[in-house]
Each structure stands twice: as structure tokens, then as C-alpha cells.
N, C-alpha and C. Protein backbone atom coordinates (compact mmCIF):
# COMPACT_ATOMS: atom_id res chain seq x y z
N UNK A 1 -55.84 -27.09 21.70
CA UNK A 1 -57.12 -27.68 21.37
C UNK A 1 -57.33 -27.62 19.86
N UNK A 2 -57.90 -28.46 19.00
CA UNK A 2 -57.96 -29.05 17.90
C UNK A 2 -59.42 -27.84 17.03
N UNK A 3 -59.31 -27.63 16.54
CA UNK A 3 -60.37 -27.21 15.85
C UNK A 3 -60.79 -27.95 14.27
N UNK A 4 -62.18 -27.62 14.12
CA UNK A 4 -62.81 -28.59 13.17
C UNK A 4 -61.81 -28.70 12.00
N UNK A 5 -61.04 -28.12 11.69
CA UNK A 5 -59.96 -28.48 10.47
C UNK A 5 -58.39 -28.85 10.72
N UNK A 6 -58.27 -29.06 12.36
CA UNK A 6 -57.10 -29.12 12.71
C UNK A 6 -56.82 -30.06 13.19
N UNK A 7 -55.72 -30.98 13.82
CA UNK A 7 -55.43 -31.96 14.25
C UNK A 7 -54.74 -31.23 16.02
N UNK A 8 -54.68 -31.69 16.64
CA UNK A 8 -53.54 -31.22 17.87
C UNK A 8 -52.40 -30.57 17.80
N UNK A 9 -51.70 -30.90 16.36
CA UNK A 9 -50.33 -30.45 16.03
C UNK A 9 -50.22 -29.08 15.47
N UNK A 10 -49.45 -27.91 16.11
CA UNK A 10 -49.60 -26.48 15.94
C UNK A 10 -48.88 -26.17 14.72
N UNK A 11 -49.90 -25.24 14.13
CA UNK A 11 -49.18 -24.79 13.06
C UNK A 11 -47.85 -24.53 12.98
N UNK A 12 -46.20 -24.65 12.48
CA UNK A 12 -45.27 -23.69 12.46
C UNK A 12 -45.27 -22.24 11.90
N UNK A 13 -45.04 -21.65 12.25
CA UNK A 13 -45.09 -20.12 11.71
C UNK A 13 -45.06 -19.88 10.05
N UNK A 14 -43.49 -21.23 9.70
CA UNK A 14 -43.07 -21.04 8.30
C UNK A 14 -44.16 -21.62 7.53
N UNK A 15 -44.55 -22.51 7.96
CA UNK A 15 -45.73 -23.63 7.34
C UNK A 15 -46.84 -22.79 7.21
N UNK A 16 -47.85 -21.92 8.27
CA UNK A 16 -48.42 -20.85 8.13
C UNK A 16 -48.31 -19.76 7.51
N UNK A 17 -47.19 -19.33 7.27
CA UNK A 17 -46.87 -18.73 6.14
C UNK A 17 -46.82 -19.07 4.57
N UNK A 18 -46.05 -20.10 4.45
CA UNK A 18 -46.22 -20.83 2.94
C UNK A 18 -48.09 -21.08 2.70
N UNK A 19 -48.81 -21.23 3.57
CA UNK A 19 -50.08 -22.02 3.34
C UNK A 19 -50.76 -20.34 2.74
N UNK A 20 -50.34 -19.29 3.95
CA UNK A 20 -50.73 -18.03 3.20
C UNK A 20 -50.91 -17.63 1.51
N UNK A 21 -49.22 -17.85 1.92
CA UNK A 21 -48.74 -17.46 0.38
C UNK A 21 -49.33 -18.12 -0.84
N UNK A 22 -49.81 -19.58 -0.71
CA UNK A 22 -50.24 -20.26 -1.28
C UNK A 22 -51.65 -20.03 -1.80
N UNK A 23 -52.17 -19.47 -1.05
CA UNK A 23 -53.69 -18.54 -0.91
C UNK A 23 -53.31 -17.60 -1.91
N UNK A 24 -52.56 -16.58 -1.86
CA UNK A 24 -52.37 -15.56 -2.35
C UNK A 24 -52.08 -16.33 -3.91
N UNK A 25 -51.54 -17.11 -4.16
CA UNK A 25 -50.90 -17.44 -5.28
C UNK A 25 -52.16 -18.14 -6.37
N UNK A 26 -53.08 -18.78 -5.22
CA UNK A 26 -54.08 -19.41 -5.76
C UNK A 26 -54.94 -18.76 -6.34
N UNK A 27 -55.12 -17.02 -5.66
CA UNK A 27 -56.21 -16.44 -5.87
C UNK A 27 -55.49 -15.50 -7.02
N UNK A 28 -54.33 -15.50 -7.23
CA UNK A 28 -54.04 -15.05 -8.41
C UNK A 28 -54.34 -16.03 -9.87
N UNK A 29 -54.38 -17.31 -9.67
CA UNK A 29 -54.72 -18.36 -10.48
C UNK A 29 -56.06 -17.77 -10.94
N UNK A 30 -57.00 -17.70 -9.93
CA UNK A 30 -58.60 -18.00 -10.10
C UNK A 30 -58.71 -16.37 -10.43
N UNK A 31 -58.20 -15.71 -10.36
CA UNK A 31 -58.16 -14.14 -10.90
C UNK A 31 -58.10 -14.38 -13.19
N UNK A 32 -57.12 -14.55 -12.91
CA UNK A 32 -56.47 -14.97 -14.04
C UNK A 32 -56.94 -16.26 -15.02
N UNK A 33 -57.80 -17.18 -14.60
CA UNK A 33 -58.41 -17.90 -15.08
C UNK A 33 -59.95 -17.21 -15.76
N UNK A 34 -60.45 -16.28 -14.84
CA UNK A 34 -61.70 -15.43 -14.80
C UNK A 34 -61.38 -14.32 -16.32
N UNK A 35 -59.85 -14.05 -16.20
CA UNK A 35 -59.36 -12.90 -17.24
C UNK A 35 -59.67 -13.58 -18.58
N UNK A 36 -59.22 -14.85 -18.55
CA UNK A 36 -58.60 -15.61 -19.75
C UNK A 36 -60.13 -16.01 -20.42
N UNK A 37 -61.36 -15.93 -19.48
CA UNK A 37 -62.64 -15.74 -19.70
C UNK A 37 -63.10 -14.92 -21.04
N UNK A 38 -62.81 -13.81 -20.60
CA UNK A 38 -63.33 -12.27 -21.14
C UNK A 38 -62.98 -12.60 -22.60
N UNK A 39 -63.39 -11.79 -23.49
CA UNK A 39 -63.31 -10.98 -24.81
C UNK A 39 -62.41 -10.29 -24.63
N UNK A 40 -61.12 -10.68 -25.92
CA UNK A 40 -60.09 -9.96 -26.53
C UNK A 40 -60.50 -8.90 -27.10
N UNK A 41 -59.79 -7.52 -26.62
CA UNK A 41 -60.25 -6.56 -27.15
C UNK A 41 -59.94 -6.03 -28.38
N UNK A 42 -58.55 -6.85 -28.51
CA UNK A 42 -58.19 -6.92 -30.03
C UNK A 42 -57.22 -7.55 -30.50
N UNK A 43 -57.05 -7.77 -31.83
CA UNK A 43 -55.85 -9.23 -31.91
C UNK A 43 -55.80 -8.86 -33.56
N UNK A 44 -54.41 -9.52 -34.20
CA UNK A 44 -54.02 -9.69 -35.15
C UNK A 44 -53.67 -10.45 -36.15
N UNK A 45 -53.62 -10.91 -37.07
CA UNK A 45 -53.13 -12.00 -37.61
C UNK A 45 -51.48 -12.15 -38.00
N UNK A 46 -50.55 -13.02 -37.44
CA UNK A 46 -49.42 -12.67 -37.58
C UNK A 46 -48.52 -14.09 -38.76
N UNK A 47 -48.04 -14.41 -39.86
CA UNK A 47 -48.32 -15.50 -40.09
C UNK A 47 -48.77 -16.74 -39.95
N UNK A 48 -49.89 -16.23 -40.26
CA UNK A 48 -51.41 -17.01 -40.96
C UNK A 48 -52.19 -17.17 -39.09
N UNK A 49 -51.26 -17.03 -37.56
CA UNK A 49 -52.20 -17.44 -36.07
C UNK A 49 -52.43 -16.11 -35.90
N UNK A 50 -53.35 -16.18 -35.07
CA UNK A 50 -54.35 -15.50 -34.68
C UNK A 50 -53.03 -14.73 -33.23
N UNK A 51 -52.82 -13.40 -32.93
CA UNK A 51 -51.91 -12.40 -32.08
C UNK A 51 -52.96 -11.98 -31.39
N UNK A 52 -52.76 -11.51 -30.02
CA UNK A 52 -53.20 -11.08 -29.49
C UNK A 52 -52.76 -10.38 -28.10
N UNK A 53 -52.25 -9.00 -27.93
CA UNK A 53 -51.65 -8.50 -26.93
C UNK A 53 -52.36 -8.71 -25.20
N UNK A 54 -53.48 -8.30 -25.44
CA UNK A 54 -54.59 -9.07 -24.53
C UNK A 54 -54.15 -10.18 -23.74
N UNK A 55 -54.59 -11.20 -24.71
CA UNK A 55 -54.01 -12.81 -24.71
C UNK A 55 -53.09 -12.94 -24.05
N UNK A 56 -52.17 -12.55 -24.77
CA UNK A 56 -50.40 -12.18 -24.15
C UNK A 56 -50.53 -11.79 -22.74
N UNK A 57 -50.74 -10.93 -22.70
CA UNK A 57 -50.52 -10.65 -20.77
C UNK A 57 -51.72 -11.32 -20.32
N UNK A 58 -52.76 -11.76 -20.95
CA UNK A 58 -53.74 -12.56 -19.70
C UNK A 58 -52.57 -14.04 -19.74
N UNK A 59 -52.19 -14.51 -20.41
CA UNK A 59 -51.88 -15.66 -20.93
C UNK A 59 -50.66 -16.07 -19.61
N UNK A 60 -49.88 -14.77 -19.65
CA UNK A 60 -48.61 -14.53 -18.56
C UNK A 60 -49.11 -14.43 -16.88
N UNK A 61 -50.11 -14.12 -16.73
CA UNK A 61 -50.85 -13.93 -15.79
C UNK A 61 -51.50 -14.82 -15.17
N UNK A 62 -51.62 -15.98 -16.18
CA UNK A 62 -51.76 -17.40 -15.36
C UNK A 62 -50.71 -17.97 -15.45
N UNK A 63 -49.69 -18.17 -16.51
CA UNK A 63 -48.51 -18.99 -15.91
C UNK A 63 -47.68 -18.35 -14.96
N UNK A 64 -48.09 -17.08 -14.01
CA UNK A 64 -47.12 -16.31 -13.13
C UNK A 64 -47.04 -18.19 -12.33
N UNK A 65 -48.55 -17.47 -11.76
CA UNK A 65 -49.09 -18.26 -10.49
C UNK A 65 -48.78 -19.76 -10.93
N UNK A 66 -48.54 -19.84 -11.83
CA UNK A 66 -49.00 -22.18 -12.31
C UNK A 66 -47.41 -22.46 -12.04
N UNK A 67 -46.70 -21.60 -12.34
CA UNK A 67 -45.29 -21.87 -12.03
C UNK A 67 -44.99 -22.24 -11.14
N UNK A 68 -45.40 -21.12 -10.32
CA UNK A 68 -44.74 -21.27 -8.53
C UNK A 68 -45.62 -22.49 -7.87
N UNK A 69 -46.89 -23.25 -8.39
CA UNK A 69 -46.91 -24.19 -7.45
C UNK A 69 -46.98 -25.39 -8.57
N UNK A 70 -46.49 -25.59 -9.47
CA UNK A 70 -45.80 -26.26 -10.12
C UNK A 70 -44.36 -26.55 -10.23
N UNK A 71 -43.44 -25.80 -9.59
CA UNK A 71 -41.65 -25.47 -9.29
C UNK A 71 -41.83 -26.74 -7.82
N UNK A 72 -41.03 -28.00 -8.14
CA UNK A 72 -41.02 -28.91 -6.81
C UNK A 72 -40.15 -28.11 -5.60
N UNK A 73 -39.14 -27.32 -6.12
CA UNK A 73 -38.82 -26.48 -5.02
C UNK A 73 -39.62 -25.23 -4.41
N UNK A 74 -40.21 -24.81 -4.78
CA UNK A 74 -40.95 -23.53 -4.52
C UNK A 74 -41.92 -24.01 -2.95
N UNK A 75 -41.97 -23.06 -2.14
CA UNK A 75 -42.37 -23.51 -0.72
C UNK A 75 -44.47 -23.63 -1.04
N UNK A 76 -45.02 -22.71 -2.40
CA UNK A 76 -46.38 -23.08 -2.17
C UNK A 76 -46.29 -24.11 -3.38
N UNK A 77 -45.54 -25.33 -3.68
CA UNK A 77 -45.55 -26.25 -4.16
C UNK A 77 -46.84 -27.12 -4.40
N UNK A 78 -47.83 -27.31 -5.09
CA UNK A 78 -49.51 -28.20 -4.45
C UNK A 78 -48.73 -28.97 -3.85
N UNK A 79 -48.28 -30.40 -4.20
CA UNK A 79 -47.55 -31.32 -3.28
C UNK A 79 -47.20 -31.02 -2.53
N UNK A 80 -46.63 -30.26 -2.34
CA UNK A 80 -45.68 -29.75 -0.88
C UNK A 80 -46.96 -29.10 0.19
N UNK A 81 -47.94 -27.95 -0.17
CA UNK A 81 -48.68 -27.64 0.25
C UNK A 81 -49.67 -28.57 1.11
N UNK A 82 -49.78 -29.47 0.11
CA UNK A 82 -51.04 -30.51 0.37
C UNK A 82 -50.39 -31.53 1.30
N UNK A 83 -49.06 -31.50 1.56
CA UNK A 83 -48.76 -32.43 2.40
C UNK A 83 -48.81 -32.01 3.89
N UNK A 84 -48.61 -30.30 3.83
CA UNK A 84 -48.88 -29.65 5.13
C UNK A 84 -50.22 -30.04 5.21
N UNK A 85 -51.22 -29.44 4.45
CA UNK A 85 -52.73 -29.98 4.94
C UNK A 85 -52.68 -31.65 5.71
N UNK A 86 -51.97 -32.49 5.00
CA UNK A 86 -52.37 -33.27 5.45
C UNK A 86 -51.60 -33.71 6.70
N UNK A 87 -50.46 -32.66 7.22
CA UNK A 87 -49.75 -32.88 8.43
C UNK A 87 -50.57 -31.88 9.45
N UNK A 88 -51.36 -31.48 9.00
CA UNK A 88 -52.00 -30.20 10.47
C UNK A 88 -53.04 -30.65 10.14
N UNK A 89 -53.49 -31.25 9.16
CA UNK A 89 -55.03 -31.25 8.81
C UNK A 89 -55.82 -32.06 9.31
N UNK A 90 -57.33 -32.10 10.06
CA UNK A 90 -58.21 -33.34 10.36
C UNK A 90 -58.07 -34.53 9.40
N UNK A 91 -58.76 -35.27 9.96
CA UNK A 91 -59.11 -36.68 8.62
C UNK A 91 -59.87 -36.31 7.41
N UNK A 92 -61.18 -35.66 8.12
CA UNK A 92 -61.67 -34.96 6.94
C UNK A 92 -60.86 -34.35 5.96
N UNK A 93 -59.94 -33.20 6.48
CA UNK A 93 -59.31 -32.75 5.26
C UNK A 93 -58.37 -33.61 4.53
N UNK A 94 -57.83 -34.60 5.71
CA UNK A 94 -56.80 -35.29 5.08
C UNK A 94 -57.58 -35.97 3.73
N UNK A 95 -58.66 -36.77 3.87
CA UNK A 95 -59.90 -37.22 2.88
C UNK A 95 -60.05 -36.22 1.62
N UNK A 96 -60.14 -34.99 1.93
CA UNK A 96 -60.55 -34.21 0.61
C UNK A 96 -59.10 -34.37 -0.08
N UNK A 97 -57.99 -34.05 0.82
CA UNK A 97 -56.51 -33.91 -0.26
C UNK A 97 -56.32 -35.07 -1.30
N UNK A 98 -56.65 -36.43 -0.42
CA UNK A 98 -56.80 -37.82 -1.24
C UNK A 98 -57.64 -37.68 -2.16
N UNK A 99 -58.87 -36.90 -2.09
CA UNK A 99 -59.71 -36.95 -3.36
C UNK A 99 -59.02 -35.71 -4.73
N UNK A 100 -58.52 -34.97 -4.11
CA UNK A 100 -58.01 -34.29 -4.95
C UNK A 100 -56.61 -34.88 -5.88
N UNK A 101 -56.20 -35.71 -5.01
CA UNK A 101 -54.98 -36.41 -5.60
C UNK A 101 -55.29 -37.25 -6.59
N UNK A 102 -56.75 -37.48 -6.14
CA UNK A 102 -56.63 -39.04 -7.56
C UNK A 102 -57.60 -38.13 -8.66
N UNK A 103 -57.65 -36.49 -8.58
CA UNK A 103 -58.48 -36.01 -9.70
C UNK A 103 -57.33 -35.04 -10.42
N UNK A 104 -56.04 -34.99 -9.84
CA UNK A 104 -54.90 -34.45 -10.30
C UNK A 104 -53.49 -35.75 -11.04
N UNK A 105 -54.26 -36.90 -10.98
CA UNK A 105 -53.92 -37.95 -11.45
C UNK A 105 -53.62 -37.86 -12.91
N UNK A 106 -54.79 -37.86 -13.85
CA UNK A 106 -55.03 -37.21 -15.33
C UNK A 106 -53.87 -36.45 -15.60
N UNK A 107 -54.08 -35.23 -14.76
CA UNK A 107 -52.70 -34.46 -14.93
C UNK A 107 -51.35 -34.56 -15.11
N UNK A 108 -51.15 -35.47 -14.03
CA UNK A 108 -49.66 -35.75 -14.01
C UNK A 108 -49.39 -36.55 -15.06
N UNK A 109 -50.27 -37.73 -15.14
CA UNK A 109 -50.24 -38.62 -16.62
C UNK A 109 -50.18 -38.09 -18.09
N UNK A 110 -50.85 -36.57 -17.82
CA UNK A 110 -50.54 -36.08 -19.42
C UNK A 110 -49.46 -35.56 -18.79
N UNK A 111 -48.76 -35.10 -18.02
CA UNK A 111 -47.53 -34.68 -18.16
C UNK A 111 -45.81 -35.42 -18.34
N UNK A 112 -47.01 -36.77 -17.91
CA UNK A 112 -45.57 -37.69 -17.83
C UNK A 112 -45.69 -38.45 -19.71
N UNK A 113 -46.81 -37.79 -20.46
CA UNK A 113 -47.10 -38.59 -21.26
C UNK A 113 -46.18 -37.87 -22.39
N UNK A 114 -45.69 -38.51 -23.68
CA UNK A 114 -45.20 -37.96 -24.71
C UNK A 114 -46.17 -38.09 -25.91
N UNK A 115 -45.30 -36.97 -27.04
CA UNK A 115 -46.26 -36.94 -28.10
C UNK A 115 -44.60 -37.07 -29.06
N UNK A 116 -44.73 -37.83 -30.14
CA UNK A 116 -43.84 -37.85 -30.87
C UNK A 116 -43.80 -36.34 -32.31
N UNK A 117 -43.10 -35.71 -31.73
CA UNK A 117 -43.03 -34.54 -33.26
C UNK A 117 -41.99 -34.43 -33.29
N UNK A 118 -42.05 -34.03 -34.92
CA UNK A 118 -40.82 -33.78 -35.60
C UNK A 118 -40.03 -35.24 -35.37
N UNK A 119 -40.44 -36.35 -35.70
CA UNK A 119 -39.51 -37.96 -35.74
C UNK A 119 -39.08 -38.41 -34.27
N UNK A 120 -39.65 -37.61 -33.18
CA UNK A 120 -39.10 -37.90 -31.69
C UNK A 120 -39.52 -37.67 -30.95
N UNK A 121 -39.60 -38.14 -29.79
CA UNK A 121 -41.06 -38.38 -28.73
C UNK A 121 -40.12 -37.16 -27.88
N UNK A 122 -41.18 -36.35 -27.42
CA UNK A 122 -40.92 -35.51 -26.35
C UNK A 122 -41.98 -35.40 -25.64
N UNK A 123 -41.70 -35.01 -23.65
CA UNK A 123 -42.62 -35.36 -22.82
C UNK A 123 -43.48 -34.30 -22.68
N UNK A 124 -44.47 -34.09 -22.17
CA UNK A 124 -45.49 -32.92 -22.17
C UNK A 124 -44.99 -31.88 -21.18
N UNK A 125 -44.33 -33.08 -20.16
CA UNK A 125 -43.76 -31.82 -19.22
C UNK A 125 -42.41 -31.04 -19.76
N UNK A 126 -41.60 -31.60 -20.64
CA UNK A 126 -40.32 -30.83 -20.63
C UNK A 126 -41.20 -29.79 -22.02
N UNK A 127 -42.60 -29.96 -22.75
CA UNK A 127 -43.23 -28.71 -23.14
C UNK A 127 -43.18 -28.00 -22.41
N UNK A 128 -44.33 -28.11 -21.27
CA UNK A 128 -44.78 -27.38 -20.55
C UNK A 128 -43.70 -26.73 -19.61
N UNK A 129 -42.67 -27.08 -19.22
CA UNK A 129 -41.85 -26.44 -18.61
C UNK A 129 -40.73 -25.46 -18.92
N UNK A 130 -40.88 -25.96 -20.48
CA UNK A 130 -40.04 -24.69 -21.29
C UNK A 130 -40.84 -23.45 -21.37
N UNK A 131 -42.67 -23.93 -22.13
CA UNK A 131 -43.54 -22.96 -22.78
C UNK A 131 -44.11 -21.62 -21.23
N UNK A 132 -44.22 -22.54 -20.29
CA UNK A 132 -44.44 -21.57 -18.97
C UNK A 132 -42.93 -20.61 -18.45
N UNK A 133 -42.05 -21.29 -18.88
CA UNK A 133 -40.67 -20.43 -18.35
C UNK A 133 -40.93 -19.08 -19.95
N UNK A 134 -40.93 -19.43 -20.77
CA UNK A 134 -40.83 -18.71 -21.95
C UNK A 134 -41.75 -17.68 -21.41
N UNK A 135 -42.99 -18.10 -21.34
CA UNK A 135 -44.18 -17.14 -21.16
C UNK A 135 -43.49 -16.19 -19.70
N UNK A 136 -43.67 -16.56 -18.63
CA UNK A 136 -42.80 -15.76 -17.73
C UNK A 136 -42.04 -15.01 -17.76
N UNK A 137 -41.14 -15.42 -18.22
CA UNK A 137 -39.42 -14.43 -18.55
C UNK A 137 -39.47 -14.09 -20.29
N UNK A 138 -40.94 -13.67 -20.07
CA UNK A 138 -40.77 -13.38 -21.97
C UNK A 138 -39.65 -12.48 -22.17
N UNK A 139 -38.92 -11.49 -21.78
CA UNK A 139 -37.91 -10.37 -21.90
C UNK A 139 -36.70 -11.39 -21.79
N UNK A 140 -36.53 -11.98 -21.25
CA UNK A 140 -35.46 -12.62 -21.32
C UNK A 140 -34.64 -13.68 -22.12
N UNK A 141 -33.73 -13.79 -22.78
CA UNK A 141 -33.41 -14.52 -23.67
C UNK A 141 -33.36 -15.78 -23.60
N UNK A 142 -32.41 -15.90 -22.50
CA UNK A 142 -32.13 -17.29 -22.14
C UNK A 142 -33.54 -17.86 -21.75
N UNK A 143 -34.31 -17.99 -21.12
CA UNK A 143 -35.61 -18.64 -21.25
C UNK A 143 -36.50 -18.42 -21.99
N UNK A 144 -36.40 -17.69 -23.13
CA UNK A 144 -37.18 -17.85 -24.70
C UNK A 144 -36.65 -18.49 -25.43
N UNK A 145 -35.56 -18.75 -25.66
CA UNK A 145 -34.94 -18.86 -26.68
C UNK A 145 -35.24 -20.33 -26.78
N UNK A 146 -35.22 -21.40 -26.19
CA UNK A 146 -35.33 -22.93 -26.14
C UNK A 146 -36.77 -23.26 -26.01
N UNK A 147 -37.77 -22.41 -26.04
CA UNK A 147 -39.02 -22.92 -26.89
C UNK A 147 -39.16 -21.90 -27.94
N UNK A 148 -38.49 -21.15 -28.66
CA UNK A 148 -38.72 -20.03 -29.52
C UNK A 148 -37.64 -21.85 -30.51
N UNK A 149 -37.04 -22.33 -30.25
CA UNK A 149 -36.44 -23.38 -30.74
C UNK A 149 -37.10 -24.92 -30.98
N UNK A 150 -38.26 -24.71 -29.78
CA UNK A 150 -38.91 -25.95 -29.41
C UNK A 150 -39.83 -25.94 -30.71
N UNK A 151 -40.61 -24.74 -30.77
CA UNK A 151 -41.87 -24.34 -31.60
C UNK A 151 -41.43 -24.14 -32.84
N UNK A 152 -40.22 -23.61 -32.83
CA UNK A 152 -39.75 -23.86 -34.76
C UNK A 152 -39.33 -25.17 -34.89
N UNK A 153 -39.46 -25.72 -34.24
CA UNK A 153 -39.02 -27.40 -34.50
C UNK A 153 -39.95 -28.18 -34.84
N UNK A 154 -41.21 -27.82 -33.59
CA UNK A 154 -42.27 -28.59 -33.70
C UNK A 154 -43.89 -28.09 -33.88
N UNK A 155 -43.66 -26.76 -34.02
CA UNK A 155 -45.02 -26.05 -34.74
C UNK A 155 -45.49 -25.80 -33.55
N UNK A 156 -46.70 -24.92 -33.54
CA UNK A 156 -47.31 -24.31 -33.04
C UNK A 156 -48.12 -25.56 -31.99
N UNK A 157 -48.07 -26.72 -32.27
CA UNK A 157 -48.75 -27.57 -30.65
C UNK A 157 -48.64 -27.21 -29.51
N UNK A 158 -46.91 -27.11 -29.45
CA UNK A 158 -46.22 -27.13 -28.34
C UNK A 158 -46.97 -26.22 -27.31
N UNK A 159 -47.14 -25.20 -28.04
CA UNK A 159 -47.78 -23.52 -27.41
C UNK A 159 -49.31 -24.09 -26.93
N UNK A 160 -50.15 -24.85 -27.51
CA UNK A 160 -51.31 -25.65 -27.43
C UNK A 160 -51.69 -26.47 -26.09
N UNK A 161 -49.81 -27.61 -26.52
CA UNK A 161 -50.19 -28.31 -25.21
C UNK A 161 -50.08 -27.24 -24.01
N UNK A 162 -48.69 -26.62 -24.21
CA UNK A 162 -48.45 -25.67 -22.51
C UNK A 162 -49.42 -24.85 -21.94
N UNK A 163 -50.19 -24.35 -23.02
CA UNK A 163 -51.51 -24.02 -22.33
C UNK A 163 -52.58 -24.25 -21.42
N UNK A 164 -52.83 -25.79 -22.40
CA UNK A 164 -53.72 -26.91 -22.00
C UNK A 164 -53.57 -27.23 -20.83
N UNK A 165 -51.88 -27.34 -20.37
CA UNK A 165 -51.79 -27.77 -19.08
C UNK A 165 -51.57 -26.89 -18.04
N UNK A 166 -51.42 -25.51 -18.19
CA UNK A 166 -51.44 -24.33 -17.38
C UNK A 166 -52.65 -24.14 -16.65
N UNK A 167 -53.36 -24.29 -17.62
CA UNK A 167 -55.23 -23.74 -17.43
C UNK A 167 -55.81 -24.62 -16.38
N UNK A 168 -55.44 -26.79 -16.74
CA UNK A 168 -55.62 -27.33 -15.80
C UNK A 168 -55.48 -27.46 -14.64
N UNK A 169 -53.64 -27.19 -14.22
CA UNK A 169 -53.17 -27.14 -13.08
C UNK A 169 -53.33 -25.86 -12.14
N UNK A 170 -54.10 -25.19 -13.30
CA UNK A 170 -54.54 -23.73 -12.49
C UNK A 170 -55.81 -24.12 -11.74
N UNK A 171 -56.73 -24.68 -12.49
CA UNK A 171 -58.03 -25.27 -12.03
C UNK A 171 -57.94 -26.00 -10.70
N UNK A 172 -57.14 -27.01 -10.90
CA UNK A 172 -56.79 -27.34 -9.75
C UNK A 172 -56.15 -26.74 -8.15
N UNK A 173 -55.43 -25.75 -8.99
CA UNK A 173 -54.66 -25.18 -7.71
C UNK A 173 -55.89 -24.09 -7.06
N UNK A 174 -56.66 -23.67 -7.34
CA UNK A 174 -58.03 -23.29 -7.25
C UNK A 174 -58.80 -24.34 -6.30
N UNK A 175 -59.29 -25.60 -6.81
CA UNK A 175 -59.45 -26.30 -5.85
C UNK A 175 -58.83 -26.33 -4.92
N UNK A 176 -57.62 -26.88 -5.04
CA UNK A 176 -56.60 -26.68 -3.98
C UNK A 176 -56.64 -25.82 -2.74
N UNK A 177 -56.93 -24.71 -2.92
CA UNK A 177 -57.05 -23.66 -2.08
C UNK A 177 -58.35 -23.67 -1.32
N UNK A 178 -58.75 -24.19 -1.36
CA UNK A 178 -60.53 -24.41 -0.85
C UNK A 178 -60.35 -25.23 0.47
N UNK A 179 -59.30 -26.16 0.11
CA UNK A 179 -58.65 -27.21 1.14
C UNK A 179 -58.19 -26.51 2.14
N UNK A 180 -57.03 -25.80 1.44
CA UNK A 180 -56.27 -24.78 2.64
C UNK A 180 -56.80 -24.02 3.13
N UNK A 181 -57.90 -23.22 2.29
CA UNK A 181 -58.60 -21.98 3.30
C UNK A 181 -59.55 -23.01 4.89
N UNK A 182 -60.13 -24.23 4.29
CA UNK A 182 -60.68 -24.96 5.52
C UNK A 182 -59.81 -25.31 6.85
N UNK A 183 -58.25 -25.27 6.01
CA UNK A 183 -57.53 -25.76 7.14
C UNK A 183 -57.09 -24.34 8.02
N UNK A 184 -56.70 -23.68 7.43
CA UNK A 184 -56.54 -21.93 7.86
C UNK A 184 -57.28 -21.65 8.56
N UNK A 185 -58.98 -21.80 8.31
CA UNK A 185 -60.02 -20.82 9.18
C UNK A 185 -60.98 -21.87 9.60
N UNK A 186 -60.23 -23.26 9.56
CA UNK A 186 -61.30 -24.14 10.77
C UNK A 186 -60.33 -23.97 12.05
């Protein structure tokens, strides 16, 4: 029997699980969005930008979560997620995912969009997909090192845009989750 957020078709276990996880991942977003809120408790000037250790781990703390449902392979994928909603989900929900799709539109367009620096157009996403791996695996070389390359190439934007678009797709994946919790506990 169908309940107000469900269609006839039974959850799979794995699918119920990813939709979990996806919860969990979201509410680390909206945790971490709330952090990035607050007053730095203290910061430095390091040639001539503004440092901030604070910053730094709030900063890591949202690209944990923006990663994993930004990664097209990753199982709480939004796309991927949102397509379960819309395979278990009523019409209604199926309706909200569509509205969410054409307000995650913007998004994808600045990501598919380029900015020309340094004499050559590069896309927002191959920023953003270096500057969030960097931030993540800050200890690690191999994924610092090619925006520690990007940003001496092309200045301090780069760090600007990947932000810009962390914060958004966090926003969203926040929304996002509002969807799934209806489909979960209708």
C-alpha cells in the first residue's frame, strides 16, 4: 500500500540505504553551511589574503559533504538520488524534484560555463573539481598539487569561484534533502 510520498513500488534495501546516507550527508552540508556562518575566531594576513585556520577547517567541512553528492559515481549522487525520489516517489514529489531541477539549472550552467585566465578559457567545473579535491585531501600531494598549480597560474579567483560553487550546491543539496526526508517518512 502506497503512502502519501510513495508510489506502489517498494523501496530496495540498497536504494533505502543510499537515500539514508544521503540524509546524513545532507545534514552534514546544512551543519557546515551554519559553521561557515559564525565569526572567525582568528585569522592572519599571509601575502597581502586574509588566513584563517577557522576558515580552513569550516571551509573543508563543507566540501567533505559537496563532494560526495557532486562525485557522478558516488551512490548519494543529487542526480542519482533524485532519480530514486522520482522512481519510489508520488507525483507530488516527483513535481517538487522537477522544481528543484530547473532551480539547480543556474548551477550547472555556471559550471559548464568558462572564464578565460591567464590567455585561456578554463571551465568552472574543472575549477571546482580540482579546488574541492585540494580542499579535501589537503595532506595529500597528489590532489594539492594541481590547484596549488591552478592558483599560481591563475590567482587567487580560482579559490573564489570553488567556493562560490560549493556553498551553492550545498544549498541545494539541503533542499534536496527535504525531498527525501518526505519520501522516507511519507
Amino acid at each position: 500500500m502506497a503512502t502519501a510520498g510513495m508510489t506502489e513500488a517498494e523501496l530496495r534495501p540498497m536504494d533505502r540505504s543510499n537515500l539514508r546516507i544521503f540524509r546524513q550527508t545532507a545534514d552534514e552540508a546544512r551543519t557546515a553551511l551554519k559553521n561557515l556562518a559564525q565569526p572567525d575566531e582568528g585569522f592572519s594576513v599571509v601575502g597581502g589574503f586574509v588566513q584563517s585556520e577557522t576558515r580552513k577547517k569550516r571551509t573543508r567541512e563543507l566540501c567533505i559533504p559537496v563532494r560526495r553528492v557532486y562525485l557522478p559515481k558516488d551512490p548519494v549522487n543529487l542526480e542519482h538520488t533524485l532519480d530514486l525520489v522520482c522512481r519510489y516517489g508520488s507525483g507530488d514529489l516527483q513535481a517538487r524534484v522537477d522544481e528543484w531541477r530547473k532551480r539547480y539549472v543556474p548551477i550547472q550552467e555556471e559550471l559548464d560555463s568558462a572564464s578565460i585566465l591567464g590567455g585561456r578559457p578554463i571551465t568552472h567545473a574543472e575549477i571546482f573539481e580540482t579546488w574541492v579535491d585540494a580542499v579535501v585531501f589537503n595532506e595529500i600531494p597528489e590532489k594539492t598539487k594541481p590547484f596549488q598549480a591552478m592558483e599560481k597560474e591563475f590567482g587567487k579567483v580560482v579559490e573564489g569561484i570553488g567556493f562560490h560553487l560549493a556553498e551553492r550546491i550545498a544549498g541545494m543539496t539541503v533542499e534536496a534533502d527535504e525531498i527525501v526526508g518526505a519520501l522516507l517518512e511519507g
